[in-house]
C-alpha atoms as a PDB file:
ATOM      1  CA  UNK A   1       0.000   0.000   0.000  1.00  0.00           C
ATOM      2  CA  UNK A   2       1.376   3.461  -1.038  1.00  0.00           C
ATOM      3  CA  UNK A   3       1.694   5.464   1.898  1.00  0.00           C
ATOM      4  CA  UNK A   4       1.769   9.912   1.274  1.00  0.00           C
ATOM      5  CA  UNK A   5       1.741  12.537   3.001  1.00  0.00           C
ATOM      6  CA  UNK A   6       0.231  14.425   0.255  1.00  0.00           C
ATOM      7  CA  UNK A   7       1.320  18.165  -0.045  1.00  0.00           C
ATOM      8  CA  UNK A   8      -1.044  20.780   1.402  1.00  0.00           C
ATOM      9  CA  UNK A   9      -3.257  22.646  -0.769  1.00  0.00           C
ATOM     10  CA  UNK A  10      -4.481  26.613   0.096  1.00  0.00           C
ATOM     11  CA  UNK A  11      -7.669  25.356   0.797  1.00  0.00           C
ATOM     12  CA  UNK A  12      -6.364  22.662   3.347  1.00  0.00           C
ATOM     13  CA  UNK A  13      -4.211  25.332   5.301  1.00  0.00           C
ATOM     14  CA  UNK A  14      -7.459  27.502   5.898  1.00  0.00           C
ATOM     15  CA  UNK A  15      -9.379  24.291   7.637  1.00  0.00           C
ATOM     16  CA  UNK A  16      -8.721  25.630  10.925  1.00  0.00           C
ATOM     17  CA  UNK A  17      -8.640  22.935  13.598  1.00  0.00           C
ATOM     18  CA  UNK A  18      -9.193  20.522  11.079  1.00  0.00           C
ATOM     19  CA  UNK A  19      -7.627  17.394  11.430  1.00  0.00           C
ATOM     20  CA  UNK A  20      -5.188  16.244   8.611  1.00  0.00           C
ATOM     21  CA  UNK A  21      -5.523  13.118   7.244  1.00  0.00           C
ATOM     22  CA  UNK A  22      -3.168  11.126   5.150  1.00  0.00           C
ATOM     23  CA  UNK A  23      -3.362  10.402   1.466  1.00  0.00           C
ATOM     24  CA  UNK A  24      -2.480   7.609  -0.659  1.00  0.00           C
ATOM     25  CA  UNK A  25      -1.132   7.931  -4.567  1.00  0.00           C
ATOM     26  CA  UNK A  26      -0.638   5.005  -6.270  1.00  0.00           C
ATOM     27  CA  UNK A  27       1.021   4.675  -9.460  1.00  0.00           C
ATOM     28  CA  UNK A  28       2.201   8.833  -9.302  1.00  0.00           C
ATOM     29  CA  UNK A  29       3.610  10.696 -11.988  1.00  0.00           C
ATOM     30  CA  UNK A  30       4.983  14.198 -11.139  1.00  0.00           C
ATOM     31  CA  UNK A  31       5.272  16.758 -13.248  1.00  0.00           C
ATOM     32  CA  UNK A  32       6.802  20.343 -12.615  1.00  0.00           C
ATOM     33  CA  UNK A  33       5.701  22.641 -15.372  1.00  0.00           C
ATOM     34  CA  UNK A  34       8.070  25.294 -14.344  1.00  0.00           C
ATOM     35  CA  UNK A  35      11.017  23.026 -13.206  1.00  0.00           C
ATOM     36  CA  UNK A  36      14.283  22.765 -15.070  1.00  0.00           C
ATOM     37  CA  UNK A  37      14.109  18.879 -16.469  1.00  0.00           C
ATOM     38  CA  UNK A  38      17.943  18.251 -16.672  1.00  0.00           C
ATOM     39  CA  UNK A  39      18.068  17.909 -12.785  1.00  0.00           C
ATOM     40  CA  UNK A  40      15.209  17.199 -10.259  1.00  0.00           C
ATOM     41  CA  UNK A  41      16.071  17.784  -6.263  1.00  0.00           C
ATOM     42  CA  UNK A  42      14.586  14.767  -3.905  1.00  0.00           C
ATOM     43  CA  UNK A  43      15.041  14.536  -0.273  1.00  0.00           C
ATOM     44  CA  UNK A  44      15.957  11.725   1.975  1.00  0.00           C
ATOM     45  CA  UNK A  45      15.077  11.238   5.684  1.00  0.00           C
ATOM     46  CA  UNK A  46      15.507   7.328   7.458  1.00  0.00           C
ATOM     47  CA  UNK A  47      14.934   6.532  11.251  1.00  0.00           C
ATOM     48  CA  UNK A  48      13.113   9.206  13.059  1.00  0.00           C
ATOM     49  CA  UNK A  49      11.730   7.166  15.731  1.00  0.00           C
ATOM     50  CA  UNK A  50       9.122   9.883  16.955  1.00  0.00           C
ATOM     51  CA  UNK A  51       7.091   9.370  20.148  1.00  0.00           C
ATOM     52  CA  UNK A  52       3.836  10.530  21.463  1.00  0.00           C
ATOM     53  CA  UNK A  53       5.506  11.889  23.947  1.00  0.00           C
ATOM     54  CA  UNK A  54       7.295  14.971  22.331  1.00  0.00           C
ATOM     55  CA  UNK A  55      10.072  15.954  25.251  1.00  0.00           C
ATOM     56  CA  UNK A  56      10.649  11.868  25.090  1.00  0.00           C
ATOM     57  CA  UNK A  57      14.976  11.016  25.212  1.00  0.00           C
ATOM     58  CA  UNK A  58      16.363   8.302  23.524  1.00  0.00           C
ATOM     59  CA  UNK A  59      20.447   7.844  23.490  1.00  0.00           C
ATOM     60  CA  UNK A  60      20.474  11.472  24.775  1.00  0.00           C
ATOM     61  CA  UNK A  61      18.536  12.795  22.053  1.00  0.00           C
ATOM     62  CA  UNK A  62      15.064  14.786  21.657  1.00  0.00           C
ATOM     63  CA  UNK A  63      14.124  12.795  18.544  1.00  0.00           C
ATOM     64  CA  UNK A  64      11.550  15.739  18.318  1.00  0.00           C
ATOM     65  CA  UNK A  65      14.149  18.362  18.177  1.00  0.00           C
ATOM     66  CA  UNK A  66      16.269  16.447  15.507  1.00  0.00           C
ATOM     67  CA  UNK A  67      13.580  16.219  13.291  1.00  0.00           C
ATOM     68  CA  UNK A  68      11.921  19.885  13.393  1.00  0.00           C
ATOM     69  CA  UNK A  69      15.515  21.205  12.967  1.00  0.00           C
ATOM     70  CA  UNK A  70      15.765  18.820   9.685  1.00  0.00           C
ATOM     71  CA  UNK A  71      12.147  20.135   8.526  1.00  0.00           C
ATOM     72  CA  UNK A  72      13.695  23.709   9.378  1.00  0.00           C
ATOM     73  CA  UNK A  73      16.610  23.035   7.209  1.00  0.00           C
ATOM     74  CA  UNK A  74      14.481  21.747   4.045  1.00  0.00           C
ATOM     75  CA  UNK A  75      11.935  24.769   4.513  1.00  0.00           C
ATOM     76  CA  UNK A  76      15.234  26.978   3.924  1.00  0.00           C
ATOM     77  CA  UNK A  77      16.455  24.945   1.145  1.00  0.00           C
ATOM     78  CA  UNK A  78      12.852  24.974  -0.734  1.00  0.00           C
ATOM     79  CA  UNK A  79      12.726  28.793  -0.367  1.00  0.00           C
ATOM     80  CA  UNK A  80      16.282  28.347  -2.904  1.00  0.00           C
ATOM     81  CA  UNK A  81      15.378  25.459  -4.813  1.00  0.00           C
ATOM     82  CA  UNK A  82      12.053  22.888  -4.778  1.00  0.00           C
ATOM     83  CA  UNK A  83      12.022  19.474  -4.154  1.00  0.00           C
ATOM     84  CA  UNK A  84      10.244  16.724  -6.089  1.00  0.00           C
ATOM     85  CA  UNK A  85       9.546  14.928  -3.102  1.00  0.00           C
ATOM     86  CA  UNK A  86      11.024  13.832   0.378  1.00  0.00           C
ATOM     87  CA  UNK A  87      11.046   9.958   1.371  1.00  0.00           C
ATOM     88  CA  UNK A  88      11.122   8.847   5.055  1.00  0.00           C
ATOM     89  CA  UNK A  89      12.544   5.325   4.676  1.00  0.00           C
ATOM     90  CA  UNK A  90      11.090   3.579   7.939  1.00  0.00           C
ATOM     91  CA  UNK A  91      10.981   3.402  11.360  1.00  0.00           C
ATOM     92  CA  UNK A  92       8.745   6.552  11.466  1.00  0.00           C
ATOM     93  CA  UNK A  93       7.908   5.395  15.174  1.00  0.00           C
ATOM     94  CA  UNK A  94       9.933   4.880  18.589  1.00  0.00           C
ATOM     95  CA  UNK A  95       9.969   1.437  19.143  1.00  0.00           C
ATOM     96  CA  UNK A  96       6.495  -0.313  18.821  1.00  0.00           C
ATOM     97  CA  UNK A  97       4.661   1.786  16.441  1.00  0.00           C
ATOM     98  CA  UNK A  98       2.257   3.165  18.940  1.00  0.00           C
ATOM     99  CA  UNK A  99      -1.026   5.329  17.363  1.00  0.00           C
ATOM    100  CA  UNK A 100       0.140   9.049  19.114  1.00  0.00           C
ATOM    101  CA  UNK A 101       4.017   8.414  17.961  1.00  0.00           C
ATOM    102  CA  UNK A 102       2.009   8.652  14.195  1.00  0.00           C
ATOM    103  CA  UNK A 103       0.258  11.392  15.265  1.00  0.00           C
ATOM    104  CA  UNK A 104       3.209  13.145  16.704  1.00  0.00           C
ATOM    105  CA  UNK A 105       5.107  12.303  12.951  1.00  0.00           C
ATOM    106  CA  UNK A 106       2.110  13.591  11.293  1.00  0.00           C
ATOM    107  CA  UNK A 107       2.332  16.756  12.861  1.00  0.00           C
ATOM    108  CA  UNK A 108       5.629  17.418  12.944  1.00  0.00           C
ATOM    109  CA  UNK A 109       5.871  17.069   9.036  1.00  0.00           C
ATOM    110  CA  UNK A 110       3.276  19.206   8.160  1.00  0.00           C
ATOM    111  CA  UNK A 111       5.227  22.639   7.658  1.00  0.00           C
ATOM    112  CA  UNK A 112       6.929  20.431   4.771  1.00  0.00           C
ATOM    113  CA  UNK A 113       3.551  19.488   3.587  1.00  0.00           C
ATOM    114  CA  UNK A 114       2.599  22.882   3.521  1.00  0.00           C
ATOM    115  CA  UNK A 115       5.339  23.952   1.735  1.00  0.00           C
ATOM    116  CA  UNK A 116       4.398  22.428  -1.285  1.00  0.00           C
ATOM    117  CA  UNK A 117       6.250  18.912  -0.458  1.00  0.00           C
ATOM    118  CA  UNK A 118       4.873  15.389  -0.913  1.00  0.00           C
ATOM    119  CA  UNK A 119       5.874  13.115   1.987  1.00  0.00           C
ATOM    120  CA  UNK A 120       5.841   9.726   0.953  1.00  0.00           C
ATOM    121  CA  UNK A 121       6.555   6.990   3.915  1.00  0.00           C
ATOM    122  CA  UNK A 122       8.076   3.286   4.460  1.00  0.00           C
ATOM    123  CA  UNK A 123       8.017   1.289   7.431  1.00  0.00           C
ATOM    124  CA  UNK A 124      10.867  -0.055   9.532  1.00  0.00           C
ATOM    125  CA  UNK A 125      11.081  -2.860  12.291  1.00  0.00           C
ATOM    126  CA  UNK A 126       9.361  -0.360  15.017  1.00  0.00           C
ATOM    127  CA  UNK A 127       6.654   0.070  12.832  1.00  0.00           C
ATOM    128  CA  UNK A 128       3.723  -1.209  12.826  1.00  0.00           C
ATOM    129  CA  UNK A 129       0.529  -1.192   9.940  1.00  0.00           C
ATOM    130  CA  UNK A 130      -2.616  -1.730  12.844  1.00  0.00           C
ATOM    131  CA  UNK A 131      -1.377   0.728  14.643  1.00  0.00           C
ATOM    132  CA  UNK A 132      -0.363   2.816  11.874  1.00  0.00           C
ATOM    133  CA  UNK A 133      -3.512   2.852  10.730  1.00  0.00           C
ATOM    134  CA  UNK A 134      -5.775   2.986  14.136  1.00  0.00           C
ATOM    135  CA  UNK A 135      -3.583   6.627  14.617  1.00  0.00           C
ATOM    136  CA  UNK A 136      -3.849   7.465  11.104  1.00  0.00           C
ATOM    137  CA  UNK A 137      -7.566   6.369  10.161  1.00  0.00           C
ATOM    138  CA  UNK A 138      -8.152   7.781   6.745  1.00  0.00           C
ATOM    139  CA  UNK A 139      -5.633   5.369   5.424  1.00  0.00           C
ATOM    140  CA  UNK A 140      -7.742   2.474   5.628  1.00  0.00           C
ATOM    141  CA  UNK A 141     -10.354   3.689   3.405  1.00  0.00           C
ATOM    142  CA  UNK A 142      -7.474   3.476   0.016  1.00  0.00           C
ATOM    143  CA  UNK A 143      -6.933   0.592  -2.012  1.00  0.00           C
ATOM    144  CA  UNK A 144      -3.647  -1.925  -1.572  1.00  0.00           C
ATOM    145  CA  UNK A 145      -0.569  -2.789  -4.368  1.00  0.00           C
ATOM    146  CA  UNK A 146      -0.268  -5.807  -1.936  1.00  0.00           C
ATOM    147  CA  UNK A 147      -2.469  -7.378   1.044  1.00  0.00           C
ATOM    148  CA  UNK A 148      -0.303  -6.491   4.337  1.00  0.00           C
ATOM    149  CA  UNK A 149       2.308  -4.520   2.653  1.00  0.00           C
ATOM    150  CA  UNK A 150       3.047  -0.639   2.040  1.00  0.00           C
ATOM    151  CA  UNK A 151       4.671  -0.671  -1.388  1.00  0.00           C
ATOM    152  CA  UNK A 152       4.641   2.720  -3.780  1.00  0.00           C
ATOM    153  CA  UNK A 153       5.885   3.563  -7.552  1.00  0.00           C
ATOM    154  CA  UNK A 154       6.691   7.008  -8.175  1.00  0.00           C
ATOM    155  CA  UNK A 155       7.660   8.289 -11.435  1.00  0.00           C
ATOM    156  CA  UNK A 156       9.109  11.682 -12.645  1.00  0.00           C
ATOM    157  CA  UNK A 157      10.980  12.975 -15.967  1.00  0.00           C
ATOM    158  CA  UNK A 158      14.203  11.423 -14.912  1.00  0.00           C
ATOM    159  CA  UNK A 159      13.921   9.375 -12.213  1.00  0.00           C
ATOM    160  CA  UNK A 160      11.587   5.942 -11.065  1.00  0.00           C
ATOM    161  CA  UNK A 161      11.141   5.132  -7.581  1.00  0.00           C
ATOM    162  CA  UNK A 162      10.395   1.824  -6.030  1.00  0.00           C
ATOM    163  CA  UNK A 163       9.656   1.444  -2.030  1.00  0.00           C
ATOM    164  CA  UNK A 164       9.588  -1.433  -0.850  1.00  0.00           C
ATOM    165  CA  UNK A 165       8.045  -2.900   2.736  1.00  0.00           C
ATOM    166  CA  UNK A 166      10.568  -4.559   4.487  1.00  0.00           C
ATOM    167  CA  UNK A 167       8.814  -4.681   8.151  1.00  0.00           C
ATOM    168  CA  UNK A 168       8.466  -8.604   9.263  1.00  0.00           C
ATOM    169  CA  UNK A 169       8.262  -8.627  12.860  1.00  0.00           C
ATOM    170  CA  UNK A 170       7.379  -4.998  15.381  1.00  0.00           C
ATOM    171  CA  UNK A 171      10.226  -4.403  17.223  1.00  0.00           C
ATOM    172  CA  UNK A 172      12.174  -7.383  16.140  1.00  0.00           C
ATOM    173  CA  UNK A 173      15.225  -6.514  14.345  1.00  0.00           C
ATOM    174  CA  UNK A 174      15.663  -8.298  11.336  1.00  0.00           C
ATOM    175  CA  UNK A 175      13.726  -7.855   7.933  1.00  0.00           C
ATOM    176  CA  UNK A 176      12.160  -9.483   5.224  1.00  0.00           C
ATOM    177  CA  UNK A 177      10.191  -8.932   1.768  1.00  0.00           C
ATOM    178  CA  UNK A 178       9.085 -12.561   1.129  1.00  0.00           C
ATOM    179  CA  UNK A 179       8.564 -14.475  -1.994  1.00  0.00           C
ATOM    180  CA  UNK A 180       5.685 -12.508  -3.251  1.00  0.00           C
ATOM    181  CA  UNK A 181       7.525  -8.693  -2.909  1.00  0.00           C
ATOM    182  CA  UNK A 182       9.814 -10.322  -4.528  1.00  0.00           C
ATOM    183  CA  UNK A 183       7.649 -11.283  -7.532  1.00  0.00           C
ATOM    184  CA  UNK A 184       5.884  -7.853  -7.285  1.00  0.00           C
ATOM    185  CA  UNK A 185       9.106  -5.868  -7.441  1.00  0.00           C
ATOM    186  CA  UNK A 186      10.042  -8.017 -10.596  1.00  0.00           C
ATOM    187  CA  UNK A 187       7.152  -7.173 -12.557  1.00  0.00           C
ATOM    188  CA  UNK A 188       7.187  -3.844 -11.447  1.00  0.00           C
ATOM    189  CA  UNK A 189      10.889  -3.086 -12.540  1.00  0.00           C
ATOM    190  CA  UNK A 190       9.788  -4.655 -16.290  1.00  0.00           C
ATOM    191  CA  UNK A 191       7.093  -2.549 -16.387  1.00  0.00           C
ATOM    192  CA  UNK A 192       8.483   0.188 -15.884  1.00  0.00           C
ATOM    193  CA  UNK A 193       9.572   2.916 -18.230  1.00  0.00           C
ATOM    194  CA  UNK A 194      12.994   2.815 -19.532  1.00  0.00           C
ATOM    195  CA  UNK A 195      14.991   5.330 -17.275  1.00  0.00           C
ATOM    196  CA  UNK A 196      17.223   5.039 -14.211  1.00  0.00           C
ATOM    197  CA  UNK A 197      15.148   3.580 -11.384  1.00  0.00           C
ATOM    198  CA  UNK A 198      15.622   3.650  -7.808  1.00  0.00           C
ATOM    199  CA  UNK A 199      14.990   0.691  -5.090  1.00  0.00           C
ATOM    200  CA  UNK A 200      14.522   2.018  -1.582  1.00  0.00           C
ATOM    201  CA  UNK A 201      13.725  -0.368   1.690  1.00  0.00           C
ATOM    202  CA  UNK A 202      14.149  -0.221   4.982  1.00  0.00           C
ATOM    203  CA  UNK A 203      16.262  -2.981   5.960  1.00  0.00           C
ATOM    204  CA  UNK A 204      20.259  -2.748   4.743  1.00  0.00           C
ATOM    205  CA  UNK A 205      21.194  -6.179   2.810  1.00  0.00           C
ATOM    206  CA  UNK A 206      23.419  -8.685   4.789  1.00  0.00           C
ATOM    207  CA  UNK A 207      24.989 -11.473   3.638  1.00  0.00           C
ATOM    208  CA  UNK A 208      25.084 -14.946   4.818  1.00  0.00           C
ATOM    209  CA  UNK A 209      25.821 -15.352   8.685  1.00  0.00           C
ATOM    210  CA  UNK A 210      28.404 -18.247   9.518  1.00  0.00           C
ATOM    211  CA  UNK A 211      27.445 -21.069  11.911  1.00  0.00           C
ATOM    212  CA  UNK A 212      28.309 -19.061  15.056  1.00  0.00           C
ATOM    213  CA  UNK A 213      28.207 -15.828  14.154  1.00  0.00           C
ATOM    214  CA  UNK A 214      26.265 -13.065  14.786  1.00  0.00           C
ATOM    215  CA  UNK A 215      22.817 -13.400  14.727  1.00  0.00           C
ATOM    216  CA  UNK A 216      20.854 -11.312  11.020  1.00  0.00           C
ATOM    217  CA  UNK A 217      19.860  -8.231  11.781  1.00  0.00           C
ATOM    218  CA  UNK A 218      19.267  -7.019   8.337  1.00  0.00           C
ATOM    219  CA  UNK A 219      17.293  -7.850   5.719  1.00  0.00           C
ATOM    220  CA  UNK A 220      16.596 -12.070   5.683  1.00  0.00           C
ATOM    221  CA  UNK A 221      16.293 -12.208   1.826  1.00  0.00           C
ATOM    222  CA  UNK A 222      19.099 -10.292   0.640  1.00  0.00           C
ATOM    223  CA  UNK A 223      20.346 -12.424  -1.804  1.00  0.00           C
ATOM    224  CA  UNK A 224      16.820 -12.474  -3.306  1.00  0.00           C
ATOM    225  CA  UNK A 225      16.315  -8.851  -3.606  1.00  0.00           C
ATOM    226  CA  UNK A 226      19.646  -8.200  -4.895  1.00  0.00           C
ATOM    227  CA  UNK A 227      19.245 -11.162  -7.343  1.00  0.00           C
ATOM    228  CA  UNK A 228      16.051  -9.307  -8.629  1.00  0.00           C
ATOM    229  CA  UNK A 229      17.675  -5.695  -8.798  1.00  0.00           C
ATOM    230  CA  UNK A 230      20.848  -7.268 -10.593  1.00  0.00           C
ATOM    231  CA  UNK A 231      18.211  -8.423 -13.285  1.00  0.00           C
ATOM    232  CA  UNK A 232      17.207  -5.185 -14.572  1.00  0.00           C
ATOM    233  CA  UNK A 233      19.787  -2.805 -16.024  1.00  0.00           C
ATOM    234  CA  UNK A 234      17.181  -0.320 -15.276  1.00  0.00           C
ATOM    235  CA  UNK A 235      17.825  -0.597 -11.634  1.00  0.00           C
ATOM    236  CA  UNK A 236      20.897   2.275 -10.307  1.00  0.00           C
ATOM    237  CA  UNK A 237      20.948   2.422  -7.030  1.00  0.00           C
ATOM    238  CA  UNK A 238      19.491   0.906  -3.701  1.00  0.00           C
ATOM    239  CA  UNK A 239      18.867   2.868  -0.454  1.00  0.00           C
ATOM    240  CA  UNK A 240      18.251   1.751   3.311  1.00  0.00           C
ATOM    241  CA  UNK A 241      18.544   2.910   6.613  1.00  0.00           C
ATOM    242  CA  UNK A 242      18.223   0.942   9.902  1.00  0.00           C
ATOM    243  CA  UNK A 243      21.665   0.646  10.899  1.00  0.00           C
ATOM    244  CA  UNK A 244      21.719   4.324  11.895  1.00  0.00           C
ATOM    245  CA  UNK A 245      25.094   4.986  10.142  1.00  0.00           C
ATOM    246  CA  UNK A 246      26.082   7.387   6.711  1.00  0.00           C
ATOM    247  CA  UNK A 247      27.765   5.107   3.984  1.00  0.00           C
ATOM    248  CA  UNK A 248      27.486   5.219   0.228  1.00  0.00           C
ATOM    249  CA  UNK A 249      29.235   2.027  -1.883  1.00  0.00           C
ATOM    250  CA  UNK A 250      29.301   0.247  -5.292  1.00  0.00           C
ATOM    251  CA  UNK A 251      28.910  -3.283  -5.789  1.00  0.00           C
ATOM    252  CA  UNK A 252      31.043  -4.553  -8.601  1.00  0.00           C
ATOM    253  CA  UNK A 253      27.867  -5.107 -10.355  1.00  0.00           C
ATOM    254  CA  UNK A 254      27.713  -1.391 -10.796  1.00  0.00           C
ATOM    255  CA  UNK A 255      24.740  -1.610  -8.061  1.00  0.00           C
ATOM    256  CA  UNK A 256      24.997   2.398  -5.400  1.00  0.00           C
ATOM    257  CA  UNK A 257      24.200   1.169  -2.266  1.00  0.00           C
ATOM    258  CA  UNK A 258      23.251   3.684  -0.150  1.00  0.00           C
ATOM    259  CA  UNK A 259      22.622   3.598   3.773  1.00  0.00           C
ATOM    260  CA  UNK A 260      21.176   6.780   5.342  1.00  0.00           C
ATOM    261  CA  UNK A 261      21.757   8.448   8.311  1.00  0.00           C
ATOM    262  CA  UNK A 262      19.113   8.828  11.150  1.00  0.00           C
ATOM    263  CA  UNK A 263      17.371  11.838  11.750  1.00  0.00           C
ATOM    264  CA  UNK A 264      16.799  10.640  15.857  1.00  0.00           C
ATOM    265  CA  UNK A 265      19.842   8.952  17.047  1.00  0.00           C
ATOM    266  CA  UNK A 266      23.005   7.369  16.157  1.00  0.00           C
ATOM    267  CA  UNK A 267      24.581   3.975  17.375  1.00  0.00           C
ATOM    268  CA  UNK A 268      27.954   5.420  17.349  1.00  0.00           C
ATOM    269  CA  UNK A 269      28.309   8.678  18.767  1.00  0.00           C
ATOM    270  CA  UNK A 270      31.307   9.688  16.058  1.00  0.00           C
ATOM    271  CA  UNK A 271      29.042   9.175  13.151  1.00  0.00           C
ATOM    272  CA  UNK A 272      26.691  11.993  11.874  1.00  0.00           C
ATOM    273  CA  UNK A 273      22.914  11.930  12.433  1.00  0.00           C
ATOM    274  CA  UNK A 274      20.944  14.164   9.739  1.00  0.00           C
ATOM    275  CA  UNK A 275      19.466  13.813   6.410  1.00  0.00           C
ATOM    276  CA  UNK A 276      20.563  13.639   2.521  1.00  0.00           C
ATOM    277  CA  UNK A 277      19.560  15.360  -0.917  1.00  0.00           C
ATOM    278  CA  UNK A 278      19.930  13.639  -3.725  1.00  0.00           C
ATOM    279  CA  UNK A 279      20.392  15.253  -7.430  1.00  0.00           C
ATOM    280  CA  UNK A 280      19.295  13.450 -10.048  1.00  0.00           C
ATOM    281  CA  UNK A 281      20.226  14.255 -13.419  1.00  0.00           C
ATOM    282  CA  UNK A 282      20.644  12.744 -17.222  1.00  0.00           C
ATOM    283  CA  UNK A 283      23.780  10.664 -15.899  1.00  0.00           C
ATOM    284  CA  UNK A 284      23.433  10.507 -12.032  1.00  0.00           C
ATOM    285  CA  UNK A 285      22.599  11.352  -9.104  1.00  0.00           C
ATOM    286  CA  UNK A 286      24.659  13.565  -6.150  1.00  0.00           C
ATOM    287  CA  UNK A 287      24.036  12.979  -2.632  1.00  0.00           C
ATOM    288  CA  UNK A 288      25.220  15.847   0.182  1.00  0.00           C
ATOM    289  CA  UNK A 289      24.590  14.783   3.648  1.00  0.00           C
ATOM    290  CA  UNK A 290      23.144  17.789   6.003  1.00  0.00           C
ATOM    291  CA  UNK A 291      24.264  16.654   8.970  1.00  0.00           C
ATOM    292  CA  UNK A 292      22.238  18.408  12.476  1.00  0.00           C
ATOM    293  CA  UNK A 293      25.484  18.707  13.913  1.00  0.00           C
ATOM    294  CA  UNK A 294      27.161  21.155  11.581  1.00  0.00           C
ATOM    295  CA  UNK A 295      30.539  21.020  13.205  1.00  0.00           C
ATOM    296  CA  UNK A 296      30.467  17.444  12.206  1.00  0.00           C
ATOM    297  CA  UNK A 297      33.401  16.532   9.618  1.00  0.00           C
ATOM    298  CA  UNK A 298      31.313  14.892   7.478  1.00  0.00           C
ATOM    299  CA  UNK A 299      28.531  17.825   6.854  1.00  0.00           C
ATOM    300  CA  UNK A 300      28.034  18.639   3.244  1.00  0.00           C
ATOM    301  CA  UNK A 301      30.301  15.370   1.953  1.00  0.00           C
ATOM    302  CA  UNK A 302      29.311  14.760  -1.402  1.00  0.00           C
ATOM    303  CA  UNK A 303      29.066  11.915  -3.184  1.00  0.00           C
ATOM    304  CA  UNK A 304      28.628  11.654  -7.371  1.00  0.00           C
ATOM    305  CA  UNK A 305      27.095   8.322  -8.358  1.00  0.00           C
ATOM    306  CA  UNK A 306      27.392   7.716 -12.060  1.00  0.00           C
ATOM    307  CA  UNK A 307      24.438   5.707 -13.932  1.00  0.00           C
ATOM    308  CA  UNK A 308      26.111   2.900 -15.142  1.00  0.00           C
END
């Protein structure tokens, strides 16, 4: 099931004391009359882990705070340059997906609505759809890609976009798409129209696990997924969060992989938490990490990924 935080129209800003509801676009082809077509400007958020509770601490950090000082920042950038869209790639909610942390997200990300913005969503491991949709009720009324699953295809001059629903388990943290995602995301990549296409799930891949190792804690059917992306020529890059860490590679396939930063908290206090645009243009895309610490070493790192 697409999930969107559909941008907010004049007339939706005057409902006073209205409550906002949440829309769902399947299928969605943007279009920006006015908008230069050699580049498009997209915005990436992963992990916010908002609770009900806004003054709530987690690892020493207001998740609250970190994420209306990220919807600060991309107000300022949009006033400079507009966005095609922002993604939130999972784990919207603290730890259980509990109805007032989605009503807490909801509000906190409607200046970006209002500024013209679509938000469209994923869900993470401390997710969860009942709950989801018991604090965000006008959800259940929309139609489903899949039964039990929040998938989304978005497509725009230069770019298509693939979300995937990698949630298996609330608060349990390993992953998994299953046989029929799997089969989905296959027909949907041949379907699709000829032009670099992005993958984006929750979950980061992991390979096998030795006999004594470390338990998975990433996505179960990696080998699966990549085995599908790896199919389609089509298919550029592939982004996740989960692991809370900043890290952009290339397989030798000529596969980006791309793990986001949090927006709420990282596991290692030296890496940056923060947020990522993404520049996509005839022959690639360029990523520049906004980190919330600006003294950080990594703020404003670029990186150029070339379309294979």
């Amino acid at each position: 099931m697409p999930v969107t935080l559909p941008a907010l129209t004049r007339r939706d800003l005057m409902k006073q004391g209205a409550t906002l509801g949440l829309g769902l676009l399947a299928g969605q082809h943007l279009h920006a009359e006015a908008a230069d077509t050699r580049k498009e400007l997209w915005l990436l958020f992963s992990d916010t882990h908002i609770a009900e509770d806004k003054t709530h601490i987690e690892r020493e950090v207001n998740m609250t705070e970190h994420l209306q000082q990220a919807v600060r920042e991309v107000l300022h950038l949009q006033e400079k340059e507009r966005a095609f869209g922002l993604f939130v790639n999972g784990d919207l909610a603290l730890k259980e997906g509990l109805p007032g942390d989605y009503t807490s997200f909801v509000d906190l990300m409607r200046p970006v609505r209002a500024s013209g913005i679509d938000v469209h969503l994923t869900l993470g491991n401390h997710d969860n759809r009942d709950k989801f949709w018991e604090g965000c009720e006008e959800l259940a009324l929309n139609k489903k890609l899949m039964p039990q699953k929040q998938l989304d295809v978005i497509t725009s001059a230069m770019v298509n976009w693939v979300l995937l629903d990698s949630l298996q388990e609330t608060n349990h943290t390993p992953g998994q798409l299953g046989d029929g995602q799997i089969a989905w995301l296959n027909h949907t990549l041949l379907d699709l129209p000829d032009k670099p296409t992005i993958v984006m799930v929750h979950h980061n891949p992991q390979g096998p696990v030795p006999p004594g190792g470390k338990a998975v804690s990433g996505l179960v059917d990696t080998e699966a997924l990549i085995s599908a992306l790896d199919a389609h020529p089509k298919v550029k890059a592939l982004i996740y969060g989960h692991t809370h860490n900043w890290e952009v590679k290339t397989k030798n396939s000529g596969l980006h992989c791309i793990n986001l930063p949090p927006v709420a908290y990282v596991f290692n206090k030296e890496r940056p938490s923060g947020w990522v645009t993404a520049r996509v243009d005839a022959k690639g895309m360029t990523l520049e990490l906004r980190s919330l610490n600006l003294a950080h070493p990594e703020h404003g790192q670029k990186k150029r990924l070339e379309w294979a």
